[in-house]
Structures are given as structure tokens and as C-alpha cells.
Protein backbone atom coordinates (compact mmCIF):
# COMPACT_ATOMS: atom_id res chain seq x y z
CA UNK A 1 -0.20 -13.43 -55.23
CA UNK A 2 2.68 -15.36 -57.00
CA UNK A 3 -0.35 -16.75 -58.85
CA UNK A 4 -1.60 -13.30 -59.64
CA UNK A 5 2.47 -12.31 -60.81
CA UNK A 6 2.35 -15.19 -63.00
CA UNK A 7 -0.34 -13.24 -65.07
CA UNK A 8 1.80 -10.60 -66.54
CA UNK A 9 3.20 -12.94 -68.89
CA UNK A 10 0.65 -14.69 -70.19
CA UNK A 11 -1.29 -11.79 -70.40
CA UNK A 12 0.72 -10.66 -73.03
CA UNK A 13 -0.77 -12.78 -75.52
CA UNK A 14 -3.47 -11.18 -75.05
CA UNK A 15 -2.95 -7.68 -75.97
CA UNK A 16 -4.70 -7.67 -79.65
CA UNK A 17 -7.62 -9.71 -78.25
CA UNK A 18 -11.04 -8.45 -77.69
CA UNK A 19 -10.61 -7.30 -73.76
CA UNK A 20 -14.04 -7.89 -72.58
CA UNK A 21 -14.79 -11.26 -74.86
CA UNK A 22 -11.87 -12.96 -73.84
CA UNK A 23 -12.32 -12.10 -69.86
CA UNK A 24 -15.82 -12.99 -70.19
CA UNK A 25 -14.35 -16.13 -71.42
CA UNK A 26 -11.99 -16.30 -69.08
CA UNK A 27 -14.19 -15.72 -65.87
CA UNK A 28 -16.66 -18.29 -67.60
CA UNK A 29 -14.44 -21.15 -67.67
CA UNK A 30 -13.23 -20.44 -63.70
CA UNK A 31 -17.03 -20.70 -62.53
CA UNK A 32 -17.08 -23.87 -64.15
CA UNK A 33 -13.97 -24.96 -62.91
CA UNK A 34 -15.39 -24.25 -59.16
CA UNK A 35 -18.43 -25.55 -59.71
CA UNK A 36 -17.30 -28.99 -60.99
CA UNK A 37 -14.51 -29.45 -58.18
CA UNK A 38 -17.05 -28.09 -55.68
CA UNK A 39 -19.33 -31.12 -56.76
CA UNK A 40 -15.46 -33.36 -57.30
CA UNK A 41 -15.19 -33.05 -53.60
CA UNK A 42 -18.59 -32.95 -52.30
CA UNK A 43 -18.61 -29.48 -51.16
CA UNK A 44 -21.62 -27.37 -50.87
CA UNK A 45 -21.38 -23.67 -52.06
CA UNK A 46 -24.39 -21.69 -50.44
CA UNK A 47 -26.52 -19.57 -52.39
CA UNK A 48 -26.28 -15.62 -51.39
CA UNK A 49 -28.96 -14.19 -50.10
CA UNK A 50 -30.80 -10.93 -49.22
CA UNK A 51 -27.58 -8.28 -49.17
CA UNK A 52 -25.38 -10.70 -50.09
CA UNK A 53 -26.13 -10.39 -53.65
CA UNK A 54 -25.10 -6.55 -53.41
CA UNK A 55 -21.85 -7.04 -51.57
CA UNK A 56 -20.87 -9.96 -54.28
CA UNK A 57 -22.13 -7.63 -56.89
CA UNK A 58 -19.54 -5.06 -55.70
CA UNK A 59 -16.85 -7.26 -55.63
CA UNK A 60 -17.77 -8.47 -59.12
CA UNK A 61 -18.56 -5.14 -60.47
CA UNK A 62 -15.84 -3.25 -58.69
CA UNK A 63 -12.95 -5.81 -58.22
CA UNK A 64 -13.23 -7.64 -61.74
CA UNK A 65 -15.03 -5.41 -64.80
CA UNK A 66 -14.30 -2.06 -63.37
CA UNK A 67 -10.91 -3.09 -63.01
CA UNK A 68 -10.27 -4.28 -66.20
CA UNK A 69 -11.78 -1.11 -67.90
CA UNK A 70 -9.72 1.06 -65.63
CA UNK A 71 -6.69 -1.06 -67.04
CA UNK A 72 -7.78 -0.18 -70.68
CA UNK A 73 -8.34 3.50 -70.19
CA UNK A 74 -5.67 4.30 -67.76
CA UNK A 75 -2.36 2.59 -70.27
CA UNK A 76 -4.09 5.00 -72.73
CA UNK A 77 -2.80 8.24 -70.71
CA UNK A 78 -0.41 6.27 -68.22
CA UNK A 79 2.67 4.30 -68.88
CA UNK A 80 2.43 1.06 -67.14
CA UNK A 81 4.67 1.83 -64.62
CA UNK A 82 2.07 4.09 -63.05
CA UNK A 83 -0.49 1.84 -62.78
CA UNK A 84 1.33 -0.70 -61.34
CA UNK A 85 2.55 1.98 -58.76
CA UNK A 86 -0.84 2.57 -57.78
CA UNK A 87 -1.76 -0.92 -57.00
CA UNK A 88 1.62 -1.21 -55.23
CA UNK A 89 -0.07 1.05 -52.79
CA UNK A 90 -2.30 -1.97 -51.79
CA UNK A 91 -1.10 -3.66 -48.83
CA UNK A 92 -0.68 -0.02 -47.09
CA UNK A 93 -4.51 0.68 -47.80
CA UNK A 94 -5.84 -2.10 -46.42
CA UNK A 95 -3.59 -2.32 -43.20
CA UNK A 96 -5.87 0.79 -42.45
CA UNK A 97 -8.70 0.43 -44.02
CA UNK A 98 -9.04 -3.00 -43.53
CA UNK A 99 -9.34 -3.08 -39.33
CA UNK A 100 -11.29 0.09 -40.01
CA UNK A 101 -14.59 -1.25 -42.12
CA UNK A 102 -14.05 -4.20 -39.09
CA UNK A 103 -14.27 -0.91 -36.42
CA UNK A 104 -11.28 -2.15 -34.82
CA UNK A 105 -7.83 0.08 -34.92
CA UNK A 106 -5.47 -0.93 -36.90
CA UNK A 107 -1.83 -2.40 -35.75
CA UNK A 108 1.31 -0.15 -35.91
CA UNK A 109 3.08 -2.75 -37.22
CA UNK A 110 1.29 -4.28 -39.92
CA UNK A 111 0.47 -0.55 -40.95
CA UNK A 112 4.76 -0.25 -40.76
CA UNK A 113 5.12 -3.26 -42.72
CA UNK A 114 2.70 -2.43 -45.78
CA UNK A 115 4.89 0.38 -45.61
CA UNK A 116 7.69 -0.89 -46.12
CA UNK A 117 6.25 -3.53 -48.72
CA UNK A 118 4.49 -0.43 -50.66
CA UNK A 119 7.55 1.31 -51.44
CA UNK A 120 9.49 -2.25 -52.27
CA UNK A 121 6.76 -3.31 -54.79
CA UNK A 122 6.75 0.10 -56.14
CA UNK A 123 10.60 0.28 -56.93
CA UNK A 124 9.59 -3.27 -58.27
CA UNK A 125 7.39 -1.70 -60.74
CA UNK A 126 9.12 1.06 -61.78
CA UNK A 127 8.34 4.74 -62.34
CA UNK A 128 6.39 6.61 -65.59
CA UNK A 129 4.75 9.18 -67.10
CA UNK A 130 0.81 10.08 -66.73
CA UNK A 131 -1.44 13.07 -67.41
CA UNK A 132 -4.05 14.04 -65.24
CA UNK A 133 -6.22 11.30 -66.81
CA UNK A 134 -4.12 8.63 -66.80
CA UNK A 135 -3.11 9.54 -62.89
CA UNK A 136 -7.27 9.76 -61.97
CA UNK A 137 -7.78 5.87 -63.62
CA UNK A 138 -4.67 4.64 -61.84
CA UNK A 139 -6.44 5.85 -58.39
CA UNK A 140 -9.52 3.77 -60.17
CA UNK A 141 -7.45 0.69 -60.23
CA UNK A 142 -6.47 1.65 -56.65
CA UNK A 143 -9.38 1.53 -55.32
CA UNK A 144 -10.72 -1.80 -57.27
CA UNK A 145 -7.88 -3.57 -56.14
CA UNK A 146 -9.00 -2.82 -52.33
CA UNK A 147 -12.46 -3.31 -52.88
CA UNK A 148 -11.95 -6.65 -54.27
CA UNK A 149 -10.95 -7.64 -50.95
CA UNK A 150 -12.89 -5.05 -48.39
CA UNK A 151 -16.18 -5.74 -50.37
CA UNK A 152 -15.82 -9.21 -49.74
CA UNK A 153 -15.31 -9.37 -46.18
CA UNK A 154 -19.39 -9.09 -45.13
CA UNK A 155 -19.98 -12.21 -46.81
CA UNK A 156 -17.10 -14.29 -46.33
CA UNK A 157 -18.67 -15.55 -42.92
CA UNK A 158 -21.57 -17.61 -44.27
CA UNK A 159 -20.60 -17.90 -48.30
CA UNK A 160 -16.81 -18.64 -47.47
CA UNK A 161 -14.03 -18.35 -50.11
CA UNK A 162 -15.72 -21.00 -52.63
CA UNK A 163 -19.12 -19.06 -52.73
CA UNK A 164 -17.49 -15.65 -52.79
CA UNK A 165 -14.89 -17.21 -55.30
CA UNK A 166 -17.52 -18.97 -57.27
CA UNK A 167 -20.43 -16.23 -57.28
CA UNK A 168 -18.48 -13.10 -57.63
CA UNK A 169 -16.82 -14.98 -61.33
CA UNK A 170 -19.92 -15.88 -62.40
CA UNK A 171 -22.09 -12.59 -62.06
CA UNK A 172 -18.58 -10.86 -63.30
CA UNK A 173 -18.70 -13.37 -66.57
CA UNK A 174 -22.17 -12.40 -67.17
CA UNK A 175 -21.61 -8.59 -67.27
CA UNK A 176 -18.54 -8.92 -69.09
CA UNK A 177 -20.04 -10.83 -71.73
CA UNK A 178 -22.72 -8.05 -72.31
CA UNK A 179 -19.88 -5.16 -71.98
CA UNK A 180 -17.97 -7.55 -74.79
CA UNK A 181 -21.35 -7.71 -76.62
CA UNK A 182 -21.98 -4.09 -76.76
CA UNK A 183 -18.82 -2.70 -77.13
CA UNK A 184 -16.56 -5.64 -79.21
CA UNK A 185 -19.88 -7.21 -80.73
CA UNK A 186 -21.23 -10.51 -80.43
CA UNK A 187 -19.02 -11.91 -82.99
CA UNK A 188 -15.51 -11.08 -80.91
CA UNK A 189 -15.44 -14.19 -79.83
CA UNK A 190 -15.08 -16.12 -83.03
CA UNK A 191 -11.91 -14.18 -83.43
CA UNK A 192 -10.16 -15.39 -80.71
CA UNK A 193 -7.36 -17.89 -81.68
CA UNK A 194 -5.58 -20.76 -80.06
CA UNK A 195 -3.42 -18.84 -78.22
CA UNK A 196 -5.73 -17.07 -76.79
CA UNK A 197 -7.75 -19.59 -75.04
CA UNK A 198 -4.64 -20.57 -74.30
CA UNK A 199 -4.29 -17.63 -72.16
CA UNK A 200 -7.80 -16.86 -71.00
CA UNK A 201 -7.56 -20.71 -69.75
CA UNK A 202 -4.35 -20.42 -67.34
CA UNK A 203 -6.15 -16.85 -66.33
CA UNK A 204 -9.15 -18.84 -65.62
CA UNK A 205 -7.38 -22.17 -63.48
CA UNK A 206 -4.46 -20.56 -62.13
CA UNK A 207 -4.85 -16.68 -61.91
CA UNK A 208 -8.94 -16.93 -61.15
CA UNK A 209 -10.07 -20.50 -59.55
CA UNK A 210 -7.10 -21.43 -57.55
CA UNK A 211 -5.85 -17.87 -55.94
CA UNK A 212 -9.42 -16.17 -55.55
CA UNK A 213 -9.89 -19.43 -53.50
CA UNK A 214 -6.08 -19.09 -51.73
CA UNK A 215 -6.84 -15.35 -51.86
CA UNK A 216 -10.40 -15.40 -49.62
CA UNK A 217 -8.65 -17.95 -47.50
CA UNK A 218 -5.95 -15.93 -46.44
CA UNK A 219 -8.70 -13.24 -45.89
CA UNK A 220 -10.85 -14.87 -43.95
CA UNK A 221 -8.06 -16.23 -41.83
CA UNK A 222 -5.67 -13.38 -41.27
CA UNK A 223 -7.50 -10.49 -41.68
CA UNK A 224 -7.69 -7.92 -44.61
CA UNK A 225 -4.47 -5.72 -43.43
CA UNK A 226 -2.20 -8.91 -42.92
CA UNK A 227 -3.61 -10.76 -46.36
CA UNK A 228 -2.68 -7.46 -47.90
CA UNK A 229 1.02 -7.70 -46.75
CA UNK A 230 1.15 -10.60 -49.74
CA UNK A 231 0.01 -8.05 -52.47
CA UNK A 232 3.47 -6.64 -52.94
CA UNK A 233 4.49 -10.61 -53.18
CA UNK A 234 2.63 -9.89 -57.28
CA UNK A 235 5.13 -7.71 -58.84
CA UNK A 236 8.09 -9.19 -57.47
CA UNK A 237 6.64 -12.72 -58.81
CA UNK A 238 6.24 -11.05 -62.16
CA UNK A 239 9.83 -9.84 -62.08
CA UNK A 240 11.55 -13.29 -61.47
CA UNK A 241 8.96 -15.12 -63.65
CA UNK A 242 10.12 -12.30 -66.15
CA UNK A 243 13.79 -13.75 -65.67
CA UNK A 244 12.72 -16.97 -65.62
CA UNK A 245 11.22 -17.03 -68.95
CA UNK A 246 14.43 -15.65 -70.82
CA UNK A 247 13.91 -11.99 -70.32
CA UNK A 248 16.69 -9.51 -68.89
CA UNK A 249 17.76 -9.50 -65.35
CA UNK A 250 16.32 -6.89 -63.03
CA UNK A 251 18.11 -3.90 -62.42
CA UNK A 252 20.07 -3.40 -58.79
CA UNK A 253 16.64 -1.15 -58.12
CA UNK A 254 14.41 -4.11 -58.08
CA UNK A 255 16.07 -6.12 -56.49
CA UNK A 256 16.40 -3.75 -53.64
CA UNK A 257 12.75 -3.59 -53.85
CA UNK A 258 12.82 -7.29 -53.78
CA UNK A 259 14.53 -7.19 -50.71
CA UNK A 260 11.83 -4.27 -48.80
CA UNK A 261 9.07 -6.08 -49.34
CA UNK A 262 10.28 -9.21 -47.73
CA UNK A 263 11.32 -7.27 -44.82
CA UNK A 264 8.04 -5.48 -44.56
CA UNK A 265 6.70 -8.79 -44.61
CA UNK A 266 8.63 -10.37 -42.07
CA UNK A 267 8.28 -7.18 -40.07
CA UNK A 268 4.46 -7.20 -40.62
CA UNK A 269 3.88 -10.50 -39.68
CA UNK A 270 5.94 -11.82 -36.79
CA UNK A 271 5.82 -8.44 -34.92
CA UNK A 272 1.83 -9.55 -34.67
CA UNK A 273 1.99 -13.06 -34.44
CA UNK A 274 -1.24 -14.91 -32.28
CA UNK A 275 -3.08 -11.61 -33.01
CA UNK A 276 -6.32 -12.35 -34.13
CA UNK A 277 -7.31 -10.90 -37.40
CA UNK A 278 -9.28 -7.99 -37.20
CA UNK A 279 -11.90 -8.89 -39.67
CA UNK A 280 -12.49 -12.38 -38.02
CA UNK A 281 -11.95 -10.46 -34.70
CA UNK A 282 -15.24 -8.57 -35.16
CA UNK A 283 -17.14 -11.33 -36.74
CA UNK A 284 -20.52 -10.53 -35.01
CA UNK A 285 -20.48 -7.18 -37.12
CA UNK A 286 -20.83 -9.01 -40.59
CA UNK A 287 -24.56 -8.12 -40.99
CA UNK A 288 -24.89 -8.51 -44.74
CA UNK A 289 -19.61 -9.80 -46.15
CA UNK A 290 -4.64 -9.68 -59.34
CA UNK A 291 -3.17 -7.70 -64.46
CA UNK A 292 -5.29 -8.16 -66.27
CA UNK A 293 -5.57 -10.21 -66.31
CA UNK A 294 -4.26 -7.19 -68.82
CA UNK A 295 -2.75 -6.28 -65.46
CA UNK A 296 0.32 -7.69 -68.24
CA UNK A 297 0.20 -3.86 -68.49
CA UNK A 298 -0.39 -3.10 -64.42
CA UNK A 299 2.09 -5.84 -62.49
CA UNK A 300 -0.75 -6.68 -60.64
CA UNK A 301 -5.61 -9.35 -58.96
CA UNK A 302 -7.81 -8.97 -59.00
């Protein structure tokens, strides 16, 4: 997630670029990133199979080009702020939900916790303005930021995080680059300048490759509603890196936001420490399984 905050910057040099060239780019150079330190190390990456191809076709379609369109057409009615509340909403969503696709109940306090680390990340972010619009694509952006992790969850048994990583980039790549195609024209990508391949290449290593593969990890290990405590980690990781980089200091507000989501953190986690996860509790049921990123605009992963 601190890999996902990092984005906001960077993504910023990428707000007069073609959208869907240079992510199609960007998700092109991460699959063959994974695919030549998959080979580097001598790790196999199984091929999906059967219903596998739908579920990483959700997360792809859902998680990565939805998301990015919702990101376009929701800072055209929203201010950013909004967005980026909306995705705050994250970890909270998939305490629930999370235990609930695995038909287990989910834990009072990890539920209390994303609580805690909702509101924090969403004094983080700030408020805005939105009409009706701009309110109904930040719910969009919601819900692609949950499904990027919920979709997943089927397949992560047999594929693992390096064939979920590497599959769901590549199949996202290739319908980006037809989106870019039909929308931007085939010649977008001849317009893109230094900087940004610049940008599209530390989205790519940094923001795609390396936390998809931390990102699954954590799933597969802890569970959707405890890996979705670390969501509200994003916008604070934005803010400091903000600071970092020469811009102003954060207001008393975020930093009391700051503050919440480390205690719904430490409240989430410890209180259920040894607990098995709840997606890797229920293992046997697995029958099939972020801005932008211009999430510069959202403070968000996908």
C-alpha cells in the first residue's frame, strides 16, 4: 500500500497523457517484468484454467480498466477528494465482505478496526464537492477497489500471487490497448514523451509488479478483511511522500487521521492475532479464486 501511495505523485506526470495508451503501456511492461523474474528465479507460473479465466478476467476487467475509467469520469463531476473518500471506505468493506464470499462471519474486531482506519484515511483525503454523477462513479471506484481483491480470492489457491499478479496485467494490457486504440487512436502512443515512460515505468515495477505480488501475498496469507486493514496505509503514504517531495505540510486534520488509522490497525490486528484468515480458513470452498495509476487524482490500487 505505501507502494500504491507512492503513485499519486508520479501520476501526476501523467495527467495530459493518453489514459488508456499509457496504462496499456504501463500494465505491458509489468507482465514482462513478472515474466522475466519468474523465469530469473526459476519459478513456474501456472496457466488458468476452466473458471479461472473468468475470475482473472474480473479482476482484470473490474479491478484495473474499469477502475481507471471510473477515475476519468468520476474527477469530471467529483473533486478528488470524493473519490478518494470512497476508496477510503475499503478496508471496512472487505472486513465484511471479505469472511462473507469465504461463508465464514466476520470478526468484531477487524470489522472495528477498518472502522476506525476508514474514517482516518478519509480525514487523510479530505472532503469535496460531487453531483449525483460524480457521487454514482465514486461508488464505481468503490466497488473496483474491492473486487480487485474479492475477485481474486477463488484463484489464489492454485495460480498464487505470481499467476494472479502476472495473468490479471496481461489480459488487463490487452484490453486497455484496444480501449486506447478505439478511443485515443492507434497513434497515442507515439505521443507519449520521456517523462512519461518515465512514469508508466515506476507504475509498472513499483506500483504494478512488486505490490500486486506483496498485495496477493498478504491476501492469501491473512485473509481479505485483515489485508484490507493496510488499504488506509495508501493515502497516508501519499501524504508524507507529498511532504517528502517539497510540498506543504499536512494540516492538524491529517495528521489526526494519520494517527486513526494506525490505531485501527493495531486494534485490528493484535486483537486477532493466531486467527486464521478467513479466506485461507475455508480453503476447500475455492471451486473456481492501488491512483491511477491516475488514482494521482483518487489517493488510492488497484
Amino acid at each position: 500500500m505505501t507502494c500504491v501511495g507512492s503513485s499519486v505523485a508520479v501520476s501526476q506526470a501523467l495527467t495530459t497523457a493518453p489514459l488508456f495508451t499509457v496504462q496499456a503501456v504501463r500494465y505491458a511492461l509489468a507482465a514482462v517484468l513478472l515474466v522475466v523474474l519468474a523465469r530469473a528465479s526459476g519459478r513456474r507460473v501456472p496457466r488458468p484454467r476452466g473458471r479461472e479465466w473468468a475470475w482473472l478476467s474480473g479482476v482484470a476487467g473490474t479491478g484495473l480498466v474499469l477502475f481507471n475509467v471510473a477515475i476519468v469520469r468520476g474527477v469530471a463531476h467529483a473533486e478528488p477528494a470524493v473519490i478518494a473518500v470512497a476508496v477510503a471506505a475499503v478496508p471496512l468493506v472487505l472486513a465484511v465482505a471479505g469472511p462473507l464470499a469465504a461463508r465464514a462471519r466476520p470478526a468484531a474486531a477487524v470489522v472495528a478496526g477498518a472502522g476506525v482506519v476508514s474514517v482516518g484515511a478519509a480525514l487523510v483525503a479530505g472532503a469535496g464537492r460531487a453531483d449525483t454523477a460524480g457521487i454514482a462513479w465514486a461508488a464505481v471506484v468503490l466497488a473496483c477497489e474491492v473486487a480487485f481483491t474479492l475477485l481474486a480470492v477463488p484463484v489464489l489457491g492454485r495460480l498464487g500471487p505470481w499467476g494472479v499478479s502476472l495473468h490479471a496485467v496481461w489480459i488487463a494490457a490487452v484490453a486497455l490497448a484496444v480501449l486506447g486504440a478505439v478511443v485515443e487512436g492507434p497513434a497515442a502512443v507515439t505521443t507519449l514523451d520521456t517523462a512519461d515512460l518515465l512514469a508508466a515505468a515506476h507504475l509498472a515495477v513499483v506500483v504494478t509488479a512488486l505490490a500486486f505480488l506483496l498485495w496477493y501475498t498478504a491476501v492469501s496469507r491473512l485473509g481479505a478483511d485483515r489485508a484490507g486493514l493496510f488499504t488506509g496505509v495508501a493515502p497516508v503514504a501519499a501524504a508524507v511522500g507529498g511532504m517528502l517531495l517539497g510540498g506543504p505540510v499536512p494540516a492538524p486534520v491529517v495528521w489526526a487521521g494519520m494517527a486513526l488509522v494506525a490505531a485501527g490497525l493495531a486494534a485490528g490486528l493484535r486483537r486477532t492475532a493466531g486467527r486464521p484468515a478467513a479466506t485461507a480458513r475455508r480453503q476447500p470452498l475455492r471451486r473456481a479464486t492501488a491512483p491511477v495509476d491516475q488514482s494521482a487524482h483518487a489517493t488510492s490500487t488497484g
